[in-house]
Protein backbone atom coordinates (compact mmCIF):
# COMPACT_ATOMS: atom_id res chain seq x y z
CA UNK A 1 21.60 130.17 106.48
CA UNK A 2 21.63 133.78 106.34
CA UNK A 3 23.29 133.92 109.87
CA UNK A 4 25.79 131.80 108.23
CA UNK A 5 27.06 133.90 105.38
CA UNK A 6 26.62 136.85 107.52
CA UNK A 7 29.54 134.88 110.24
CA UNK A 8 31.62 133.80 107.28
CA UNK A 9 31.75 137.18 106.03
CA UNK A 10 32.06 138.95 108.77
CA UNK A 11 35.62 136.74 109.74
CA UNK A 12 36.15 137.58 106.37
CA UNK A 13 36.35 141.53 106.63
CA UNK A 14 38.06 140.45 109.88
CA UNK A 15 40.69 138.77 108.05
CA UNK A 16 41.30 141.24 105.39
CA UNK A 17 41.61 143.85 107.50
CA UNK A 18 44.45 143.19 109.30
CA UNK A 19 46.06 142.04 106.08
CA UNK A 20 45.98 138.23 106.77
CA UNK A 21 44.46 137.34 104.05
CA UNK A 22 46.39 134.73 101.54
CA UNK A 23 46.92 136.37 97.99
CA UNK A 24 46.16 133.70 95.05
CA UNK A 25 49.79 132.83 93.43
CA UNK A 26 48.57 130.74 90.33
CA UNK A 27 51.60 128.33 89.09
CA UNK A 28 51.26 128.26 85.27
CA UNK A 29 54.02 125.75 84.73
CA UNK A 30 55.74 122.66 86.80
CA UNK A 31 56.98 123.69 89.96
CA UNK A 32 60.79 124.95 88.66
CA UNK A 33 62.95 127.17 89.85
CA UNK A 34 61.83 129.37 86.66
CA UNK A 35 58.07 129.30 86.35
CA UNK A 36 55.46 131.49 85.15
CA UNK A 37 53.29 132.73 88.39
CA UNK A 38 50.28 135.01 87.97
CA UNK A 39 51.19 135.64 84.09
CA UNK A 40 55.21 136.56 85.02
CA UNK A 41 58.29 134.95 84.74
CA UNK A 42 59.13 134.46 88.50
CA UNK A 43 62.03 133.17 90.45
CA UNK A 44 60.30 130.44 92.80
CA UNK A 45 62.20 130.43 96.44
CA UNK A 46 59.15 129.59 98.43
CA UNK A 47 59.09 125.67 97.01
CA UNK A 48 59.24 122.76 99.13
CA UNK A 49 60.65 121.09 96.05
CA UNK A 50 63.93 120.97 97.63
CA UNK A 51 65.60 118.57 94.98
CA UNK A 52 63.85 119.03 91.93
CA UNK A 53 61.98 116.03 91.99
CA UNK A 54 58.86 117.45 90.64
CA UNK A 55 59.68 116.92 87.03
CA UNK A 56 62.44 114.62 87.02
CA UNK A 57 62.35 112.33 83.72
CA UNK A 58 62.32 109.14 86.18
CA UNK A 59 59.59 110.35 88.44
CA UNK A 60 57.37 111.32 85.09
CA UNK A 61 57.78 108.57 83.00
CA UNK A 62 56.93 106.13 86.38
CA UNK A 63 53.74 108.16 86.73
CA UNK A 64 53.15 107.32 82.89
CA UNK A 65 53.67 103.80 83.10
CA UNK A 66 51.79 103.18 85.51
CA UNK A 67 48.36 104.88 84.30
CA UNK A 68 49.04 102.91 81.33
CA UNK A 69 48.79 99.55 83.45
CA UNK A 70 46.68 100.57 86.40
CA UNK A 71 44.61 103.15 85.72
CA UNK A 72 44.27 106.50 87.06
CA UNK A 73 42.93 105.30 90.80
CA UNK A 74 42.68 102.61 92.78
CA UNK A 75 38.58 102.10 93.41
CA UNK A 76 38.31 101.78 96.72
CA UNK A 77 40.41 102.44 100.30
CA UNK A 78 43.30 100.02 101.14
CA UNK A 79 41.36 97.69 103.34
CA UNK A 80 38.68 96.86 101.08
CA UNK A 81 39.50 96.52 97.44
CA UNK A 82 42.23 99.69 97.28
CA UNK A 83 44.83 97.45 97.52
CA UNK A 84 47.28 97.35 94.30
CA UNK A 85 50.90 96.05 94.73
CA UNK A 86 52.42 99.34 94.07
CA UNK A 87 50.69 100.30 97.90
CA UNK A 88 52.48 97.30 99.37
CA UNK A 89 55.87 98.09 97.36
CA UNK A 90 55.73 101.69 98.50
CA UNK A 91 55.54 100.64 101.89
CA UNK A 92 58.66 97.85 101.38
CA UNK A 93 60.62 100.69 99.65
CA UNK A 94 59.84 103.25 102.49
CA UNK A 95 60.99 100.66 105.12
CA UNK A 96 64.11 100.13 103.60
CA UNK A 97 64.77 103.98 102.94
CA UNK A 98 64.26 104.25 106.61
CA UNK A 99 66.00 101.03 107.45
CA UNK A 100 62.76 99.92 109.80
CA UNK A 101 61.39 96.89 110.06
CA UNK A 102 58.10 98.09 107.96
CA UNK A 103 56.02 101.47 107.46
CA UNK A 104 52.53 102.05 106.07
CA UNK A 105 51.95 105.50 103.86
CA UNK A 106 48.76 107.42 103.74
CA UNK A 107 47.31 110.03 101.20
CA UNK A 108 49.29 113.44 103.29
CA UNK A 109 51.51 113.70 105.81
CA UNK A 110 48.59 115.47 107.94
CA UNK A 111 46.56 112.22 107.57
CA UNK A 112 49.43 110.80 108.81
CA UNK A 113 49.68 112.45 111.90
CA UNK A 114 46.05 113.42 112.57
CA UNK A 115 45.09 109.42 112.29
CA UNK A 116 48.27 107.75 114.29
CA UNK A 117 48.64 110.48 117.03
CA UNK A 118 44.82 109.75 118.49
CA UNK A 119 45.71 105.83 117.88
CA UNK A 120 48.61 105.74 120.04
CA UNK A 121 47.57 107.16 123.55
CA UNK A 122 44.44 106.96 125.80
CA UNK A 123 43.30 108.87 128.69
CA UNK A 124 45.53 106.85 131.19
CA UNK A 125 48.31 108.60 128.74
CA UNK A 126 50.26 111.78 128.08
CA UNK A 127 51.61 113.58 125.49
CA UNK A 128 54.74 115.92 125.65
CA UNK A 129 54.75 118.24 122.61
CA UNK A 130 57.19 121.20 121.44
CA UNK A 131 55.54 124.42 121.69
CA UNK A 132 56.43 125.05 117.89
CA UNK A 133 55.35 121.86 116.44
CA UNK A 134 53.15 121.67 113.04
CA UNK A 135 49.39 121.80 113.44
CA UNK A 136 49.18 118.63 111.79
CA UNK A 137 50.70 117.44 115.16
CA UNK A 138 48.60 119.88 117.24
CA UNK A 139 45.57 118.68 115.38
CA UNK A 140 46.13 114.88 116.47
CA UNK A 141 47.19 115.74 119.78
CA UNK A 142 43.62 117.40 120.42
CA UNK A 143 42.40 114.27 118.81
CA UNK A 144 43.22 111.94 121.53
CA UNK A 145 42.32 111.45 124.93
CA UNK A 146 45.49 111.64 126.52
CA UNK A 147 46.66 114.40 128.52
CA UNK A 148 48.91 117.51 126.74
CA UNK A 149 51.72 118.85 127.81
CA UNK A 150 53.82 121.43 126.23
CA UNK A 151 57.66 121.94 126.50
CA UNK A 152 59.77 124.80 125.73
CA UNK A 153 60.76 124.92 121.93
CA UNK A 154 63.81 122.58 121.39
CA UNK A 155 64.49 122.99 125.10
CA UNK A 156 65.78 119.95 126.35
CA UNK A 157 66.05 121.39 130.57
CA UNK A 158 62.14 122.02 130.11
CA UNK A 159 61.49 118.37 128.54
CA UNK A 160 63.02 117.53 131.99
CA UNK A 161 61.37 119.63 133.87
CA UNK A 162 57.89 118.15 132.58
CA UNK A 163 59.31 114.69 132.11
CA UNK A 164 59.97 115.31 135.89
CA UNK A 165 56.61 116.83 136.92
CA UNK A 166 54.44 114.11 135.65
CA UNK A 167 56.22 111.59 137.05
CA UNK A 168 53.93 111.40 140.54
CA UNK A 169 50.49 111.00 137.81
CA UNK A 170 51.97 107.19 136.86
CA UNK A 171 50.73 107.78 133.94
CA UNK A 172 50.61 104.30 131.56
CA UNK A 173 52.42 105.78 128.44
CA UNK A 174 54.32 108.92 127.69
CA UNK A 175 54.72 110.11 124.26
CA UNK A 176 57.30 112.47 123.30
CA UNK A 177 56.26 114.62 119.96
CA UNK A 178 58.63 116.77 118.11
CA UNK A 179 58.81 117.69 114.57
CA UNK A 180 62.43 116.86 112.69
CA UNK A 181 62.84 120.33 111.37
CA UNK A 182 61.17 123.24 112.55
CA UNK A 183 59.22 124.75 109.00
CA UNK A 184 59.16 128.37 110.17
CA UNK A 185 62.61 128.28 111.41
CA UNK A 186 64.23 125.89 109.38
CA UNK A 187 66.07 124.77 112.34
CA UNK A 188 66.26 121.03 113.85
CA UNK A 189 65.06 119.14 117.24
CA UNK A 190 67.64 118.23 119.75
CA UNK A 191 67.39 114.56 118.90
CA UNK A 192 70.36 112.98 121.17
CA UNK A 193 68.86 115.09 124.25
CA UNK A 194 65.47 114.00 123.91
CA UNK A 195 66.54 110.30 123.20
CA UNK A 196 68.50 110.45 126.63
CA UNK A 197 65.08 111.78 128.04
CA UNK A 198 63.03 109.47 126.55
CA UNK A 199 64.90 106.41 127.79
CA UNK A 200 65.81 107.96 131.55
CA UNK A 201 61.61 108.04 132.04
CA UNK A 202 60.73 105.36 129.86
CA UNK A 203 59.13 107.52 127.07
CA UNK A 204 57.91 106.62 123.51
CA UNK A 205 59.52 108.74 120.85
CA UNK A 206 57.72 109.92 118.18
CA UNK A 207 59.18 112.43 115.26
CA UNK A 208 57.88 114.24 112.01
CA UNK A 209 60.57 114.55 109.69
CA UNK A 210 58.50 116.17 107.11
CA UNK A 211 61.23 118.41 106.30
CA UNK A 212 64.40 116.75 107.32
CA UNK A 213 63.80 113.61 104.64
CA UNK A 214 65.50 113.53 101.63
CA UNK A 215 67.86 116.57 103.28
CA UNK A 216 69.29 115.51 106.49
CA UNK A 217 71.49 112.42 106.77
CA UNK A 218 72.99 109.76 105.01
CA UNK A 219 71.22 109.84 101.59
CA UNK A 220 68.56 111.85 102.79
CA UNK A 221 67.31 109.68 105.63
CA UNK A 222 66.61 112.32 107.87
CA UNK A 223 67.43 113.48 111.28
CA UNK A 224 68.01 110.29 112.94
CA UNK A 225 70.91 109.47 110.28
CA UNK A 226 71.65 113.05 111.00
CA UNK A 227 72.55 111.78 114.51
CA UNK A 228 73.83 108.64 114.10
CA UNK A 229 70.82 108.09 116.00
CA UNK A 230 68.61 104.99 113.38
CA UNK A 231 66.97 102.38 115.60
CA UNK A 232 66.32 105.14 119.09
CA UNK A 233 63.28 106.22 117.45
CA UNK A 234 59.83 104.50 117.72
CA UNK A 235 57.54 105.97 115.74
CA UNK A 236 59.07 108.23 112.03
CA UNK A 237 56.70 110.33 110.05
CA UNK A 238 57.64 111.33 106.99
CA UNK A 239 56.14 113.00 103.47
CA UNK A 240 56.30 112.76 99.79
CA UNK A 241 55.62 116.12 99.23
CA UNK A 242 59.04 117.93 100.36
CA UNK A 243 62.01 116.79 98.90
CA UNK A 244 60.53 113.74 97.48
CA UNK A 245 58.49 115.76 95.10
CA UNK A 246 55.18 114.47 95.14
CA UNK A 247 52.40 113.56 97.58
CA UNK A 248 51.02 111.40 100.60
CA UNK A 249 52.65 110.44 104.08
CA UNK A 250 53.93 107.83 106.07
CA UNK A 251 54.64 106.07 109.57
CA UNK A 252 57.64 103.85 109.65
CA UNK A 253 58.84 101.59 112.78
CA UNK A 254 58.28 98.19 113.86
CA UNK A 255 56.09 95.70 112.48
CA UNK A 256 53.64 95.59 114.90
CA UNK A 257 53.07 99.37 114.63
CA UNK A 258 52.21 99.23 110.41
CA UNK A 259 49.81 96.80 111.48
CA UNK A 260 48.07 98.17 114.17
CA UNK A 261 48.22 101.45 112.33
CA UNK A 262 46.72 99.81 109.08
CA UNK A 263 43.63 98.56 111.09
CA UNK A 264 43.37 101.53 113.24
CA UNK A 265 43.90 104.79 111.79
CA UNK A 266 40.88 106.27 110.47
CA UNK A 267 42.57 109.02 108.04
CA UNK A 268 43.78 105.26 106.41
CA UNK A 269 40.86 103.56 106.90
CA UNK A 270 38.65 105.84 105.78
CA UNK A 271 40.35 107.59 102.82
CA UNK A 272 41.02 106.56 99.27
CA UNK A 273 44.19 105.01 98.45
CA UNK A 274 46.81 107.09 96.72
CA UNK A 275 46.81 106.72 93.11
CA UNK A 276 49.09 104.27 90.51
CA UNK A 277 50.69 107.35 89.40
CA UNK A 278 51.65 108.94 92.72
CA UNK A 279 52.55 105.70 94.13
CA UNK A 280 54.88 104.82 91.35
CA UNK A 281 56.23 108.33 91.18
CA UNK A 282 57.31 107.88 95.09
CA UNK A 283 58.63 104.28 94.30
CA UNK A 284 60.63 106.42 91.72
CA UNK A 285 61.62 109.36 93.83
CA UNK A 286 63.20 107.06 96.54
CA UNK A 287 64.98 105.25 94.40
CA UNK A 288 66.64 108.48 92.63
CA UNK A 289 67.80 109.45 95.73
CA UNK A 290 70.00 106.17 95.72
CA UNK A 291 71.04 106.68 92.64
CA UNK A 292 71.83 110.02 92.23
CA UNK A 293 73.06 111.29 95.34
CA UNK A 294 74.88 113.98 94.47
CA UNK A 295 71.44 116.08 94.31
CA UNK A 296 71.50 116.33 97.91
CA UNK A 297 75.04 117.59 97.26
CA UNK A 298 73.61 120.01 95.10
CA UNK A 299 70.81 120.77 97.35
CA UNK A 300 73.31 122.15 100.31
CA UNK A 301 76.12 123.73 97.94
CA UNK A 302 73.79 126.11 96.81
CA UNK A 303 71.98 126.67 100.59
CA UNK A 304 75.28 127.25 101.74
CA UNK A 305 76.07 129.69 99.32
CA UNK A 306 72.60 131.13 99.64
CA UNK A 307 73.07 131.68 103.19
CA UNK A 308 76.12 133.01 103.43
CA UNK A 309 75.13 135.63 100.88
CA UNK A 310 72.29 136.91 103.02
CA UNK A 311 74.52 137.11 105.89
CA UNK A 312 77.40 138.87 104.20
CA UNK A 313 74.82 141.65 103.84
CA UNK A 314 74.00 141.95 107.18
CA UNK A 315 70.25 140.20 107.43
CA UNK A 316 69.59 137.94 110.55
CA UNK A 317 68.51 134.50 109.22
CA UNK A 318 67.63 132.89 112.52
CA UNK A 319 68.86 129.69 113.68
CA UNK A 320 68.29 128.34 110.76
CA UNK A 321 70.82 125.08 109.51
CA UNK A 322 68.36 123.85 107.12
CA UNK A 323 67.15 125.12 103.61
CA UNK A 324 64.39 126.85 105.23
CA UNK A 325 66.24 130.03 105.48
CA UNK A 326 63.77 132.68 107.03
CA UNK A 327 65.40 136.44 107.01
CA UNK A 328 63.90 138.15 109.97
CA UNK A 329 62.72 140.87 109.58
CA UNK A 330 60.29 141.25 113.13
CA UNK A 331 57.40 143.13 111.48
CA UNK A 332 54.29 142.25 109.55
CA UNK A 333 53.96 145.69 107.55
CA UNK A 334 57.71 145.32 106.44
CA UNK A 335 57.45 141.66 105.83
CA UNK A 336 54.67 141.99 103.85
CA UNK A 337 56.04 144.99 101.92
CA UNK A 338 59.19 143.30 101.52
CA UNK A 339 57.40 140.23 99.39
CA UNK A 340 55.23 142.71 97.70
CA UNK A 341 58.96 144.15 96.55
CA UNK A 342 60.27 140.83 95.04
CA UNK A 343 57.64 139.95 93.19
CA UNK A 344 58.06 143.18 91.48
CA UNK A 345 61.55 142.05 91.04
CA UNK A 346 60.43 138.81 89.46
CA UNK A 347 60.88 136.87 93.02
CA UNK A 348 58.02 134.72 95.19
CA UNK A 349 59.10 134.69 98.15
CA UNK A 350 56.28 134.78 100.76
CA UNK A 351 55.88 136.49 104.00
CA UNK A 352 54.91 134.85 107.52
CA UNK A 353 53.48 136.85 109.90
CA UNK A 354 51.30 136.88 113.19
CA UNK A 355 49.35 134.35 113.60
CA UNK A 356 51.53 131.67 111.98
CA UNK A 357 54.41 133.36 113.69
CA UNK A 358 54.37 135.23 116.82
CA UNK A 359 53.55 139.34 116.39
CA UNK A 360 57.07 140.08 116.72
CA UNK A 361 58.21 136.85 114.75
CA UNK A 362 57.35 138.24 111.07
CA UNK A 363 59.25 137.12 108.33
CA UNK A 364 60.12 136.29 104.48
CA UNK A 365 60.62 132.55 104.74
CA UNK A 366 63.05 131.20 101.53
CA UNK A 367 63.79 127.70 100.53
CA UNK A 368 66.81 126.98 98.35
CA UNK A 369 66.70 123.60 95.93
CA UNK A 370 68.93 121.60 94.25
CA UNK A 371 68.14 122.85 90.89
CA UNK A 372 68.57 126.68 91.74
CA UNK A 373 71.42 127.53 89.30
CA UNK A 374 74.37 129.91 90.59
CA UNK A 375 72.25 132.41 88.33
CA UNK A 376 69.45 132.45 90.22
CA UNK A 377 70.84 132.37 93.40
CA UNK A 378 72.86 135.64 92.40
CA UNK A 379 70.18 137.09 90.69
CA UNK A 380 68.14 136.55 94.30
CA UNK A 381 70.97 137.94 96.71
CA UNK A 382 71.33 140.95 94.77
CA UNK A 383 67.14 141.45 94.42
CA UNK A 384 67.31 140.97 98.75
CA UNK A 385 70.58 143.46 98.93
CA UNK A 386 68.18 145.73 96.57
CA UNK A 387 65.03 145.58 98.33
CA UNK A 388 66.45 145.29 101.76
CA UNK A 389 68.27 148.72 101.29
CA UNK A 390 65.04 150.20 99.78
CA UNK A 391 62.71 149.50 102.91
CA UNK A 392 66.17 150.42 105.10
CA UNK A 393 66.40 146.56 106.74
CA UNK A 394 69.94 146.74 106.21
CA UNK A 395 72.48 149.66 105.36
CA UNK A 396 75.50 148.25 104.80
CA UNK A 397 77.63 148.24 101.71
């Protein structure tokens, strides 16, 4: 045991001293875009709350209701006595959000990937991953037994190229793994170039949309509305704890795949199901995106405006298209100093440096909401302008 603690804290020191250690930012109100963080009034641009849904009237009183009726949890996992009809109306609702035949949620979106991933491929198999996908993905990739493979990020020439490679292994099923939209980056996978792929060498799609639900598309339904691309992709992944304000995953596709998934997943199998309150918060959530679409409206007005702002002042935001809007700013030191800066201004804003980004790769990684006021997005440009000028990241003006 001593051994132990003496390897935990010696990563520890490890950790801390090359400053990538994660501060503790204590939320002392609901996630809006004005909350109280570590004692101060702070403007939040770090949520993935990207339409407000967190405290929406709908989504709260849902939650209430449904304590009321069903308790607080369910008592068991799905397949045993877990079951309430709220889990099978989630599922109904998230099929026809998705317009798929059927879909199948789990507690988190990382359960979702970590228990289908593994179910889907075997050692006869292969998987073809982007290099910058989310280590929920990694982690169910090194889950199965299928071969890996790794293309170029958002390069459709080196999905080819490996698409091409492995063709002489005959291998019995190739899965193609992308996320929807990049989280570091904020921007979004070549979706009609690796559908073209995918169908040229007889490849299963498969794509997280964490990030792109509820933002890209008609009505929020993600990046293959984005493309006009519904129906060309097997397998969708999704999460209720982006723009849908809440919590727990899901897999949507065919029939045949919610089934197999429901008896063979082991993050579903094996975990508790979600409780009446989240489940009838999500039930809520989707429908407010029906009927009130003008959030989503709302939501890229005011990214629009925020981006434009930072690049009207000269900072380089990337290839960002997405409310993830990261300002790059290539070092850790200055990214880190730059954070440390807003929150003195009243601003969370969080950097990401080496190794969730590469060394050179550091940045201050923003996300704009719906229910950011023109306020607060002013109040944020000129707090950037200010800081940026102070640490000498931009000198114009």
């Amino acid at each position: 045991m001593k051994d132990f603690n003496k390897f935990i804290k010696t990563d520890l020191d490890e950790l801390k001293r090359n400053n990538l250690m994660w501060p503790r930012k204590i939320l002392e109100t609901a996630s809006v875009p004005r909350a109280i963080v570590n004692g101060k009034k702070t403007l939040i641009l770090c949520s993935n709350n990207y339409l407000g849904l967190t405290n929406h009237p709908k989504l709260k009183n849902a939650a209430i209701n449904a304590i009321k009726k069903f308790g607080v949890g369910s008592g068991s996992v799905r397949i045993i006595a877990g079951n309430m009809t709220l889990h099978e109306e989630l599922d109904k609702k998230i099929a026809e959000y998705k317009k798929t035949e059927a879909a199948i949620h789990f507690p988190t979106g990382f359960a979702a990937n970590a228990g289908t991933i593994p179910q889907l491929v075997s050692k006869e198999d292969v998987i073809i991953s982007d290099e910058l996908n989310h280590g929920s993905i990694i982690d169910g990739v090194r889950l199965s037994n299928a071969d890996k493979m790794v293309f170029k990020h958002a390069d459709i020439n080196d999905l080819a190229k490996v698409l091409e490679e492995i063709k002489s292994k005959e291998y019995k099923r190739k899965l193609i793994i992308s996320d929807g939209v990049f989280s570091m980056d904020g921007d979004i996978a070549p979706l009609p170039g690796i559908v073209k792929e995918a169908e040229k060498h007889d490849a299963t799609i498969y794509i997280d949309d964490a990030h792109g639900e509820g933002v890209l598309g008609k009505n929020g339904r993600g990046l293959a509305s984005h493309f006009n691309l519904e129906g060309k992709v097997d397998i969708e992944v999704g999460t209720f704890s982006k723009a849908f304000g809440n919590m727990g995953g899901y897999v949507s596709g065919n029939k045949d795949l919610a089934e197999y998934i429901y008896n063979k997943a082991r993050t579903f199998l094996l975990s508790a199901s979600i409780p009446p309150a989240t489940l009838a918060s999500c039930i809520a959530a989707l429908e407010v995106i029906d009927e009130e679409p003008q959030i989503i409206q709302n939501l890229w007005s005011n990214v629009k405006y925020f981006k434009n702002g930072l690049n009207e002042m000269g900072f380089d935001i990337g290839k960002s298209v997405t409310p993830i809007t990261p300002i790059m700013l290539n070092e850790s030191d200055v990214a880190q100093r730059f954070s440390e800066e807003l929150m003195r201004e009243g601003i969370l804003a969080l950097p990401i440096i080496y190794p969730l980004v590469a060394r050179d790769k550091a940045r201050i990684r923003t996300i704009i909401s719906a229910v950011h006021t023109m306020e607060d997005l002013d109040f944020a440009l000129e707090s950037f302008e200010k800081v940026g000028k102070k640490l000498g990241v931009i000198h114009n003006k």
